[in-house]
C-alpha atoms as a PDB file:
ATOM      1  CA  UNK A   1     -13.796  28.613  -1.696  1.00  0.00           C
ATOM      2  CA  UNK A   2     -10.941  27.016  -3.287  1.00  0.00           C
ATOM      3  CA  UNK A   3     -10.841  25.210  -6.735  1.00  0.00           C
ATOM      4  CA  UNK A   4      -8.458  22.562  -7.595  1.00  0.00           C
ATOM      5  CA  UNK A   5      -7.902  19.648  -9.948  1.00  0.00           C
ATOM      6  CA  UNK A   6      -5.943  17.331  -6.631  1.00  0.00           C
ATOM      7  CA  UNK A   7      -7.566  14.000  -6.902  1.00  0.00           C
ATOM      8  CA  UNK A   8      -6.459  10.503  -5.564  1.00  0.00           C
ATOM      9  CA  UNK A   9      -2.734   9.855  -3.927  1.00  0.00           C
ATOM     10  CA  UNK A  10      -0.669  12.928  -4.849  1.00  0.00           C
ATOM     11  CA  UNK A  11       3.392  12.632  -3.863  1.00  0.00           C
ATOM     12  CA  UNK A  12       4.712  16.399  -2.822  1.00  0.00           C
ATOM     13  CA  UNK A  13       8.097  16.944  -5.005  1.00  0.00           C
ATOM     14  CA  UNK A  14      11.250  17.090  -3.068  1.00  0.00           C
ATOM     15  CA  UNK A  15      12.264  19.847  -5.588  1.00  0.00           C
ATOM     16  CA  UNK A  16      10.528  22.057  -7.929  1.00  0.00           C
ATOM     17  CA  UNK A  17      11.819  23.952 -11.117  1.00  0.00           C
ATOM     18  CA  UNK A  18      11.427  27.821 -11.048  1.00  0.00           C
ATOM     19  CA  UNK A  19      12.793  30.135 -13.617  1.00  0.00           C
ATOM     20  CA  UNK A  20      14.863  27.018 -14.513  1.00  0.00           C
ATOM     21  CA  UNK A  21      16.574  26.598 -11.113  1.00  0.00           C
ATOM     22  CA  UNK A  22      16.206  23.585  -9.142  1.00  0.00           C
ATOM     23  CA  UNK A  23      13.991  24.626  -5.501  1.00  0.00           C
ATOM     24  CA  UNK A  24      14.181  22.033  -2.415  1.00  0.00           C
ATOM     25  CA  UNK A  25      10.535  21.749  -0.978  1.00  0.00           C
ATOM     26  CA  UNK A  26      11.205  22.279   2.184  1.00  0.00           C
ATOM     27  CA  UNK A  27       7.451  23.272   3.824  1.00  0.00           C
ATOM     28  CA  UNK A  28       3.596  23.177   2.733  1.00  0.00           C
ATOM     29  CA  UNK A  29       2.210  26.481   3.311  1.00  0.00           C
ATOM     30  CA  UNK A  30      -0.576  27.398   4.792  1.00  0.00           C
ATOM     31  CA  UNK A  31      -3.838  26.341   3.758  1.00  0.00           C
ATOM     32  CA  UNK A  32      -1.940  24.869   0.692  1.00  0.00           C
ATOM     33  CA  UNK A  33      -4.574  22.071   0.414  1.00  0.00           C
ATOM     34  CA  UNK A  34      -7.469  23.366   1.643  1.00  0.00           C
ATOM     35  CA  UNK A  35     -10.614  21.958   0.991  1.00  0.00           C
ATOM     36  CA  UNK A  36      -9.562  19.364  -1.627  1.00  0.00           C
ATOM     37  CA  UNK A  37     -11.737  16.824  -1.029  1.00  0.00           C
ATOM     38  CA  UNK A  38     -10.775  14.586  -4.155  1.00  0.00           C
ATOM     39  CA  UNK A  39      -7.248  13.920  -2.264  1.00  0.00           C
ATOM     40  CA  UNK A  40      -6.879  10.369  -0.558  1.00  0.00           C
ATOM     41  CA  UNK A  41      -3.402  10.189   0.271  1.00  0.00           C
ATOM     42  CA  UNK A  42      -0.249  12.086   0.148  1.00  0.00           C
ATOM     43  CA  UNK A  43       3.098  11.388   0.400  1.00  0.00           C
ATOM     44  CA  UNK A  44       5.883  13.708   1.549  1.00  0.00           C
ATOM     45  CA  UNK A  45       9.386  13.587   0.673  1.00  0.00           C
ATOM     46  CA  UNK A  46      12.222  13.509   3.392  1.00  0.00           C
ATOM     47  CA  UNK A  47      13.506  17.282   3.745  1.00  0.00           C
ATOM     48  CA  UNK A  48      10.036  18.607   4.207  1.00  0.00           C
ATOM     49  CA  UNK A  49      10.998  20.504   7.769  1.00  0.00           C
ATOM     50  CA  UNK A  50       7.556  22.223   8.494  1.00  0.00           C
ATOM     51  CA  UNK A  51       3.734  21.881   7.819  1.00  0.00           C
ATOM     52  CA  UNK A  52       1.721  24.893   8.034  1.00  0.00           C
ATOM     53  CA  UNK A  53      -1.583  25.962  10.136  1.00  0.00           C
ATOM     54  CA  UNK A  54      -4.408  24.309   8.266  1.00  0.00           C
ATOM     55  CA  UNK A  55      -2.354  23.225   5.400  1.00  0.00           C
ATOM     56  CA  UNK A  56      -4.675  19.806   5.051  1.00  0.00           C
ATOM     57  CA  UNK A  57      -7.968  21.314   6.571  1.00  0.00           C
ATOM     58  CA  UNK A  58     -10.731  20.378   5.728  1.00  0.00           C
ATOM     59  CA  UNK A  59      -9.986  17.549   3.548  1.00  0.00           C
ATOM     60  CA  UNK A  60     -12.983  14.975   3.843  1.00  0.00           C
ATOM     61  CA  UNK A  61     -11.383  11.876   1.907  1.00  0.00           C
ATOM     62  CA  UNK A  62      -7.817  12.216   3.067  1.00  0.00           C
ATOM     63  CA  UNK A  63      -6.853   8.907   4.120  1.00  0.00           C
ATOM     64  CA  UNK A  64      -3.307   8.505   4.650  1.00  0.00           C
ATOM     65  CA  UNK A  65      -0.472  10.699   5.045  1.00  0.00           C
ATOM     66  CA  UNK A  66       2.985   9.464   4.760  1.00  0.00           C
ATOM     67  CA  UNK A  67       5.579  12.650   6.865  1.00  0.00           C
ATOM     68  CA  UNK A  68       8.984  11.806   7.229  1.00  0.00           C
ATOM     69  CA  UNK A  69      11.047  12.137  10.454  1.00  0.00           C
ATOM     70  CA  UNK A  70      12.399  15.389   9.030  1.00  0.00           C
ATOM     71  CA  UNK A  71       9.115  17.395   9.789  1.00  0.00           C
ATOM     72  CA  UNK A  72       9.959  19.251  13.303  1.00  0.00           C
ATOM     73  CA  UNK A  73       6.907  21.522  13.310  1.00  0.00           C
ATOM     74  CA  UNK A  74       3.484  20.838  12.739  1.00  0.00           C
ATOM     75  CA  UNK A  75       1.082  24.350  12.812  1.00  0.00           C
ATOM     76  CA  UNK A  76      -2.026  24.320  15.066  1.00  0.00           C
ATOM     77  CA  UNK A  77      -5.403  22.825  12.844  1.00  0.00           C
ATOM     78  CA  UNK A  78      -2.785  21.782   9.872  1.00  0.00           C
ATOM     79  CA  UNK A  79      -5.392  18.438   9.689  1.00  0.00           C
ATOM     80  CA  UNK A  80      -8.746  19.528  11.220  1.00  0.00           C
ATOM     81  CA  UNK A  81     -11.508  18.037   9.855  1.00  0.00           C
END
């Protein structure tokens, strides 16, 4: 079982700061949101190319989810549930 503090709408970065270098999202991995039933909505920023096998499983509130034309692959079970 998973723990995490997601709750409500959360927006997915387009880029992300690591060792102080600027990182273009460019995927959600897999079962990157597993299980977080406190998320509603979320909102994914153009330049997000893939989402992974059962990346939103499992998600019992989820709502709405905003993917931009640049998504080309979409993995098997990425929103069962």
């Amino acid at each position: 079982m998973l723990v995490n503090d997601y709750q409500g709408d959360i927006p997915i970065p387009a880029q992300i700061i690591v060792d102080g270098q600027s990182i273009r999202v460019v995927g959600i991995a897999q079962e990157a949101f597993y299980g977080c039933d406190d998320v509603t909505g979320v909102t994914l920023p153009d330049g997000i190319k893939i989402i992974e096998r059962s990346a939103f499983e499992s998600m019992s509130r989820l709502r709405e989810i905003l993917i931009p034309d640049s998504v080309k692959y979409i993995g098997e079970s990425a929103f069962a549930d």
